[in-house]
C-alpha atoms as a PDB file:
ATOM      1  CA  UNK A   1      16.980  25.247   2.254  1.00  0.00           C
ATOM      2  CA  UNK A   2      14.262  25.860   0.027  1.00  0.00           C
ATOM      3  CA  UNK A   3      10.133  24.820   0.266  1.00  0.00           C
ATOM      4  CA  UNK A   4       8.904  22.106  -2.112  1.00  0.00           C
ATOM      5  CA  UNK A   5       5.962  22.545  -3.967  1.00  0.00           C
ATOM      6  CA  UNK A   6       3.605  19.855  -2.267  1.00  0.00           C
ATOM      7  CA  UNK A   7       1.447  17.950  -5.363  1.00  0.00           C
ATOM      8  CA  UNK A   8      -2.372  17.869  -4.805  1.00  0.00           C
ATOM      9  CA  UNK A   9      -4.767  14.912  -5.188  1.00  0.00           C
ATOM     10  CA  UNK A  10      -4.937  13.998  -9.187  1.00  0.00           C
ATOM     11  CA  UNK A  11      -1.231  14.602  -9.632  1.00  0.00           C
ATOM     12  CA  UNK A  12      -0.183  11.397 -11.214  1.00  0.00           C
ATOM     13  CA  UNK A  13       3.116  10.802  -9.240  1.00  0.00           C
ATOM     14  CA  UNK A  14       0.831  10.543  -6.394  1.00  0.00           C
ATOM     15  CA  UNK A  15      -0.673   7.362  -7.948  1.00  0.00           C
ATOM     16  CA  UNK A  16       2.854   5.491  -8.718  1.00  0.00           C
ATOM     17  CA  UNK A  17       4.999   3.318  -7.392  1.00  0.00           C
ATOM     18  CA  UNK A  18       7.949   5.154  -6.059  1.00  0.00           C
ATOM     19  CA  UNK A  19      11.495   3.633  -7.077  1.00  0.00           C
ATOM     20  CA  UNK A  20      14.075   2.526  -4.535  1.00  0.00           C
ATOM     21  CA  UNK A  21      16.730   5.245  -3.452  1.00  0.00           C
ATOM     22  CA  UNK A  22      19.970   4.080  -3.869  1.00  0.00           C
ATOM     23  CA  UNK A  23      23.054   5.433  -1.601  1.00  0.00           C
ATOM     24  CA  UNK A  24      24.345   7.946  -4.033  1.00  0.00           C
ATOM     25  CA  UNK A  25      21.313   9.306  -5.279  1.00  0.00           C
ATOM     26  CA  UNK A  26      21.009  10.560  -1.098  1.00  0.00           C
ATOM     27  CA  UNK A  27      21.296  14.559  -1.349  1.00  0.00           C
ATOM     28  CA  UNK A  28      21.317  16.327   2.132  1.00  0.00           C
ATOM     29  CA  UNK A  29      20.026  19.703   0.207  1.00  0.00           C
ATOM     30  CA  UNK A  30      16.596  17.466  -0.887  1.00  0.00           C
ATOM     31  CA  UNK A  31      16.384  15.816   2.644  1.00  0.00           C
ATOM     32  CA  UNK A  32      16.291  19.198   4.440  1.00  0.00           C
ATOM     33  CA  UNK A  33      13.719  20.895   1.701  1.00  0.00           C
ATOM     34  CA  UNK A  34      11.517  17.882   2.634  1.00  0.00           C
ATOM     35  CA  UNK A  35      11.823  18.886   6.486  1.00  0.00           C
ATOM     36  CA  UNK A  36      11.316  21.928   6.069  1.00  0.00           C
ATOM     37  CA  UNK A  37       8.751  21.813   3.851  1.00  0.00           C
ATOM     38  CA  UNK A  38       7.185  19.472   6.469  1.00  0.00           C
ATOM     39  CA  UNK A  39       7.137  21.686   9.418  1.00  0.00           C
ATOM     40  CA  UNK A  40       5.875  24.727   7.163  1.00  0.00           C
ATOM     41  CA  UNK A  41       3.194  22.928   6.227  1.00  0.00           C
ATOM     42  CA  UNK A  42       2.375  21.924   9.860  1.00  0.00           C
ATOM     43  CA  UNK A  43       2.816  18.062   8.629  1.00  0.00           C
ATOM     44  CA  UNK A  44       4.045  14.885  10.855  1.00  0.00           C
ATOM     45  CA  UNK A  45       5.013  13.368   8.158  1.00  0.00           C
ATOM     46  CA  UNK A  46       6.083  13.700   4.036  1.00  0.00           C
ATOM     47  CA  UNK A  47       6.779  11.411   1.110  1.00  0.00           C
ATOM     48  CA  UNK A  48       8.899  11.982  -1.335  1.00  0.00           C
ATOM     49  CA  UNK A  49       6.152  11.686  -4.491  1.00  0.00           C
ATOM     50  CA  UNK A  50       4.375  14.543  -2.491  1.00  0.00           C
ATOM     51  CA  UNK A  51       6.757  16.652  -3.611  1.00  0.00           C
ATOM     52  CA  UNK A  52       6.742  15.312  -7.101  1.00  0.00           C
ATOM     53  CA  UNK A  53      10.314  12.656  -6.359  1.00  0.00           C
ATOM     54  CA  UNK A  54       8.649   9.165  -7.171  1.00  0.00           C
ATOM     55  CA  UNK A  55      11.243   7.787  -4.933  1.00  0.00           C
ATOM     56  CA  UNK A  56      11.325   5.893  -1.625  1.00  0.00           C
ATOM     57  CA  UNK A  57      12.077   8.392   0.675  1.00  0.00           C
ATOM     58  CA  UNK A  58      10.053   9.762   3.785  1.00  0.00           C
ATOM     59  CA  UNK A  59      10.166  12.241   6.648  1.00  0.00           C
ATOM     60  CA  UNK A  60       8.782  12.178   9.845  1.00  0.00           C
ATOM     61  CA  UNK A  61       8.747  13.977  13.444  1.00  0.00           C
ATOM     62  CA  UNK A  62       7.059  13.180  16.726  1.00  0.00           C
ATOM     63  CA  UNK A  63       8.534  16.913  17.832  1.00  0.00           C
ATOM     64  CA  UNK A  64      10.697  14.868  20.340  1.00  0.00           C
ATOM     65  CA  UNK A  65      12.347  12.752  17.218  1.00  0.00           C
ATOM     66  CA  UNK A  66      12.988  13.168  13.659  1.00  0.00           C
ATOM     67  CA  UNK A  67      13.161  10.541  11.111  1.00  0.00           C
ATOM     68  CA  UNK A  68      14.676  10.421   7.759  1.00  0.00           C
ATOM     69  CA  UNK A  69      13.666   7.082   6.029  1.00  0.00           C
ATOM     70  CA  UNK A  70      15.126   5.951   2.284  1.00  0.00           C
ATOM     71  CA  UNK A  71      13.189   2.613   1.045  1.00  0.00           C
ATOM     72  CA  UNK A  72      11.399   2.252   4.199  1.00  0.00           C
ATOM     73  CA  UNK A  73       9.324  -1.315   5.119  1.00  0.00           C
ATOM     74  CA  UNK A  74       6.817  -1.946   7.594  1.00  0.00           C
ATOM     75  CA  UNK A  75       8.619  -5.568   8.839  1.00  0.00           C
ATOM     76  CA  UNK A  76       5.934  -6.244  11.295  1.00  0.00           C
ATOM     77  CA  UNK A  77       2.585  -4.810  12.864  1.00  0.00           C
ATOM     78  CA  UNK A  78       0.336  -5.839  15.617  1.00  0.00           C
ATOM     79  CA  UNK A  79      -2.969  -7.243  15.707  1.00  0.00           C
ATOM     80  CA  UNK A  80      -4.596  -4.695  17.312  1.00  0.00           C
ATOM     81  CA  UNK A  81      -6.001  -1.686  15.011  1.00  0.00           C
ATOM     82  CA  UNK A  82      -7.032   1.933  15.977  1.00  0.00           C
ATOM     83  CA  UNK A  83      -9.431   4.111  14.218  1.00  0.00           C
ATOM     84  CA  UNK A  84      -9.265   7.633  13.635  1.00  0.00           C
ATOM     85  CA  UNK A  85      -9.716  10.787  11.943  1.00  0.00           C
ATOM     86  CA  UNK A  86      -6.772  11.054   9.020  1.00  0.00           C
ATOM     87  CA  UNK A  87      -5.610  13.982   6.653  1.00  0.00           C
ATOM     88  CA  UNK A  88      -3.118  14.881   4.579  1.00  0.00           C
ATOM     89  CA  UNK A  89      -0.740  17.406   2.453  1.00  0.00           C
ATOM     90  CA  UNK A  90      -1.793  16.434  -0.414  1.00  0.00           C
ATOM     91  CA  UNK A  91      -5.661  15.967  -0.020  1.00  0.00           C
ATOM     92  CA  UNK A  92      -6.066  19.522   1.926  1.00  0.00           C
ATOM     93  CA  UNK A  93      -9.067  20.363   3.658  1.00  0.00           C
ATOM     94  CA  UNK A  94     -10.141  16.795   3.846  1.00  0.00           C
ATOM     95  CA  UNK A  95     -10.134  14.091   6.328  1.00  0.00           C
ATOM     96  CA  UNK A  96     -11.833  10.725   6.993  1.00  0.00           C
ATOM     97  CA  UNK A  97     -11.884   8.051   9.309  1.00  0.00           C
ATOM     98  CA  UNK A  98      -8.843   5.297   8.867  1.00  0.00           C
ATOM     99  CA  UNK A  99      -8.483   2.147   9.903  1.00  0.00           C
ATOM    100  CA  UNK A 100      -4.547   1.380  11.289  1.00  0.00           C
ATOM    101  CA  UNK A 101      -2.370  -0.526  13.174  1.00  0.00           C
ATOM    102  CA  UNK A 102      -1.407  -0.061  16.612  1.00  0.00           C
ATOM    103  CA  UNK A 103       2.219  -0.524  16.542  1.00  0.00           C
ATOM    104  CA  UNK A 104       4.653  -1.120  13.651  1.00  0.00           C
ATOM    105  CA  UNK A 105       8.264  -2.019  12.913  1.00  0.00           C
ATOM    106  CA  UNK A 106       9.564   0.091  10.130  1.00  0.00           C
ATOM    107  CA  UNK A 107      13.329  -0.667   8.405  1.00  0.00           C
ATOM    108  CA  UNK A 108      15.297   0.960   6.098  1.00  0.00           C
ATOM    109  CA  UNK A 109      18.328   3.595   5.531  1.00  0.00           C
ATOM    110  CA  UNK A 110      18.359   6.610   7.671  1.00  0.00           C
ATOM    111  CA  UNK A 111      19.932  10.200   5.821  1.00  0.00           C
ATOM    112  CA  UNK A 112      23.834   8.214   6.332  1.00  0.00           C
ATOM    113  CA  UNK A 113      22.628   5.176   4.933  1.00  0.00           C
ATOM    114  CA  UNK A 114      23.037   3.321   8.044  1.00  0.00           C
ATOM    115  CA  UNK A 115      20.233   0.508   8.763  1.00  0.00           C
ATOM    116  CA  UNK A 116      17.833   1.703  11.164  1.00  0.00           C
ATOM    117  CA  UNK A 117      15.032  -0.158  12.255  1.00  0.00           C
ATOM    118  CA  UNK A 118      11.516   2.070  14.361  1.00  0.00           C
ATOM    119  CA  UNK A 119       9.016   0.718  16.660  1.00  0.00           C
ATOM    120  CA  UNK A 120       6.416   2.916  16.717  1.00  0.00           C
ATOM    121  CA  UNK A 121       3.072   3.422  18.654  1.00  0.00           C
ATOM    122  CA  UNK A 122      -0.326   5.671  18.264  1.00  0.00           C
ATOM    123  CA  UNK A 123       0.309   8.327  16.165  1.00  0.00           C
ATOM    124  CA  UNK A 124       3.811   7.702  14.648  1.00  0.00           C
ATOM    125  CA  UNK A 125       2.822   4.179  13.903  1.00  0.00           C
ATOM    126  CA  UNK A 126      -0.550   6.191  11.571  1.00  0.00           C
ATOM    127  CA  UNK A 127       2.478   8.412  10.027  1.00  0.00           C
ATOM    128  CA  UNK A 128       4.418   5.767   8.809  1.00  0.00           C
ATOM    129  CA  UNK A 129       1.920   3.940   7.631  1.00  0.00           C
ATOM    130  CA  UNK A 130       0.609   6.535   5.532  1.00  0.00           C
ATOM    131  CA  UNK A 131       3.632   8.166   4.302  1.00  0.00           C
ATOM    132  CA  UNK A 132       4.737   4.381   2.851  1.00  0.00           C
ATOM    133  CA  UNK A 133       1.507   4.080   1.686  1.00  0.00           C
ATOM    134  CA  UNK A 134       2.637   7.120  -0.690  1.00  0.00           C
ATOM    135  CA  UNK A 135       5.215   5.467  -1.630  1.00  0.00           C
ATOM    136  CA  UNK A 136       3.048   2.421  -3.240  1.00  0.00           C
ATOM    137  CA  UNK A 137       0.612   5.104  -4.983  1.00  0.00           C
ATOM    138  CA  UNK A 138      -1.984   4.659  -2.059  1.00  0.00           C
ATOM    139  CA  UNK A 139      -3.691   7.238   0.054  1.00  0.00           C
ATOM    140  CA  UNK A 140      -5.486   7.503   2.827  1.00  0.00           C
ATOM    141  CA  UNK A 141      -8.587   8.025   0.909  1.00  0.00           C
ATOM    142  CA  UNK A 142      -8.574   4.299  -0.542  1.00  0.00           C
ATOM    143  CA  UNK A 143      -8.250   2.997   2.901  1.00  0.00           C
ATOM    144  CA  UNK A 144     -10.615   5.456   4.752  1.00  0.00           C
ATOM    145  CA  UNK A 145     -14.721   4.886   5.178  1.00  0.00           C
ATOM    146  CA  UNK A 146     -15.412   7.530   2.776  1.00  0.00           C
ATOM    147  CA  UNK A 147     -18.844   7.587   4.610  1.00  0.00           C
ATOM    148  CA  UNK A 148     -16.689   9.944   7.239  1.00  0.00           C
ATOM    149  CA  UNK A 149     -15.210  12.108   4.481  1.00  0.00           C
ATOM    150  CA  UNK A 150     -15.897  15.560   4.811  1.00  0.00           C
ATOM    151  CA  UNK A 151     -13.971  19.319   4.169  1.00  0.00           C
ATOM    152  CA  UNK A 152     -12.056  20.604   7.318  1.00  0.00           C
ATOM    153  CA  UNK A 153     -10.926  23.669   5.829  1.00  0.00           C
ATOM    154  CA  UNK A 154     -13.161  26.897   4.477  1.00  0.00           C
ATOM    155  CA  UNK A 155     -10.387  27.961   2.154  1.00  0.00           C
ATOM    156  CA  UNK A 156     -11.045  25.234   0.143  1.00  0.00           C
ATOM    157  CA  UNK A 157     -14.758  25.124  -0.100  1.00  0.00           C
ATOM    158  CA  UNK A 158     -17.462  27.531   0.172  1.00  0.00           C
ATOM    159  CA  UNK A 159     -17.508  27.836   3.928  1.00  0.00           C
ATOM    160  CA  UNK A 160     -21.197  26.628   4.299  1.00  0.00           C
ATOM    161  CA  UNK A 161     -19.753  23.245   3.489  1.00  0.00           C
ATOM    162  CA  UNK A 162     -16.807  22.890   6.097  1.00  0.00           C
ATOM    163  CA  UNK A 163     -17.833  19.857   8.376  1.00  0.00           C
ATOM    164  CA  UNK A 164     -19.866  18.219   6.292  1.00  0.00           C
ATOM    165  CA  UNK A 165     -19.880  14.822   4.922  1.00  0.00           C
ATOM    166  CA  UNK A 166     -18.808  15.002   0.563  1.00  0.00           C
ATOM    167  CA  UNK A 167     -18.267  12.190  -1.924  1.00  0.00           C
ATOM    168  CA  UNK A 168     -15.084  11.616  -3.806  1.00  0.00           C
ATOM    169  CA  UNK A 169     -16.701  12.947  -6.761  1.00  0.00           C
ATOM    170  CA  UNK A 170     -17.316  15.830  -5.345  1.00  0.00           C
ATOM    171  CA  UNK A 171     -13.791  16.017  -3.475  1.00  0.00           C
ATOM    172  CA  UNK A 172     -12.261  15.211  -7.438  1.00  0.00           C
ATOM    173  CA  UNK A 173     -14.563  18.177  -9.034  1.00  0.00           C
ATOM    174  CA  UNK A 174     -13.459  20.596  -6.597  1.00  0.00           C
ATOM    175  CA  UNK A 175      -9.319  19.495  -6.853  1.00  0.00           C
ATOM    176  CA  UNK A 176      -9.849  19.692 -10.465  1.00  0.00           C
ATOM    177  CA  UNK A 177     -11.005  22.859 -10.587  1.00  0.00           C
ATOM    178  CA  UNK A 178      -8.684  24.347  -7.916  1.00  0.00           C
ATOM    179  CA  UNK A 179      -5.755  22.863  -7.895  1.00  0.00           C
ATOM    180  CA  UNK A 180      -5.301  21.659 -11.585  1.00  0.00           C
ATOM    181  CA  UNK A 181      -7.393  23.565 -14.205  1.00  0.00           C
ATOM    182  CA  UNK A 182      -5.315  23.545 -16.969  1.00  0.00           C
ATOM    183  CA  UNK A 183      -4.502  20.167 -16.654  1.00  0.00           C
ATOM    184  CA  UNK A 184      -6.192  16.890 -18.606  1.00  0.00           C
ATOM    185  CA  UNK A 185      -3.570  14.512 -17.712  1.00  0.00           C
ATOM    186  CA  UNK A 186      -4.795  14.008 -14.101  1.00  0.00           C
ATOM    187  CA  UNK A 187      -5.528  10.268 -11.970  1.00  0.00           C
ATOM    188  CA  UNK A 188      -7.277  10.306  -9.512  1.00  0.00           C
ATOM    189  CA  UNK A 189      -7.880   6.486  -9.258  1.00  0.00           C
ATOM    190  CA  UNK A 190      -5.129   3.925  -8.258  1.00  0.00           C
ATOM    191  CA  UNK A 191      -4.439   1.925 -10.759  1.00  0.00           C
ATOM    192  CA  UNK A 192      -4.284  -1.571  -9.109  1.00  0.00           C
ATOM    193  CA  UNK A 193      -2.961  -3.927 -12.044  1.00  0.00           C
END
């Protein structure tokens, strides 16, 4: 098993539409980098195009069950919504408040192409949410009141800043300089057309 490299805000895989799987593009090797990556990275969940695969695959754990999704759909979700803090691999040191669902009923392949259908509560109904939101080139941050965005971590900022409320602007300067500065070919936007 290896780590993947996990793409940061700007990369513009993050910002596509990820392609269906089909069965014998499924490789147990890339399935078991993803977990691993994962739970290295102290994640509950990872999409493929975080690891730079714009393809519909995601990974998931509750610690008491692990899930292993290709072309994953949310078939049905309650009415009832929860609200709460939300973060992510590939916006690190960031989180916001979200707006989700309750409960949702996810289909799709599991890792031996087999149908497999998840009803899923609280937290694990957030994950899959937002992992299949990566797979349509959305993150949390489009969904989130960015008027609760602010830096978690002190490694990423100066230290003075963790805590406090930022701007997308400000989130995009600082990703650009740290995480891509060689690069011009970065998206930060989602392109909605």
């Amino acid at each position: 098993m290896a780590l993947l490299h996990v793409i940061k805000y700007g990369h513009p895989t993050l910002r596509m539409v990820a392609a269906p799987y089909e069965r014998e593009e499924v490789e147990e090797e890339f399935i078991n980098d993803m977990l691993e990556t994962m739970y290295t990275e102290d994640g509950v969940g990872l999409a493929a195009p975080q690891v730079n695969v714009s393809k519909r695959l995601i990974v998931c754990s509750d610690r008491e069950n692990e899930y292993v999704i290709f072309n994953p759909k949310i078939i049905a979700t309650s009415e009832n919504t929860q609200s709460d803090m939300e973060g992510c691999l590939s916006l690190p040191g960031l989180h916001a408040n979200v707006g989700r669902y309750d409960k949702v009923i996810v289909v799709g392949k599991d890792a031996e192409w087999r149908d497999i259908e998840v009803k899923a509560s609280g937290l694990m109904a957030v994950v899959f949410q937002h992992e299949i939101d990566h797979l349509n080139g959305t993150l949390y941050i489009d969904r989130a009141d960015l008027a609760t965005l602010a830096w978690t971590d002190a490694a990423v900022v100066d230290p003075a800043l963790r805590e406090q409320p930022t701007t997308i602007e400000m989130v995009q300067q600082i990703y650009r300089q740290k995480y891509h500065p060689n690069s011009h070919a970065l998206v930060f936007e989602k392109n909605f057309t």
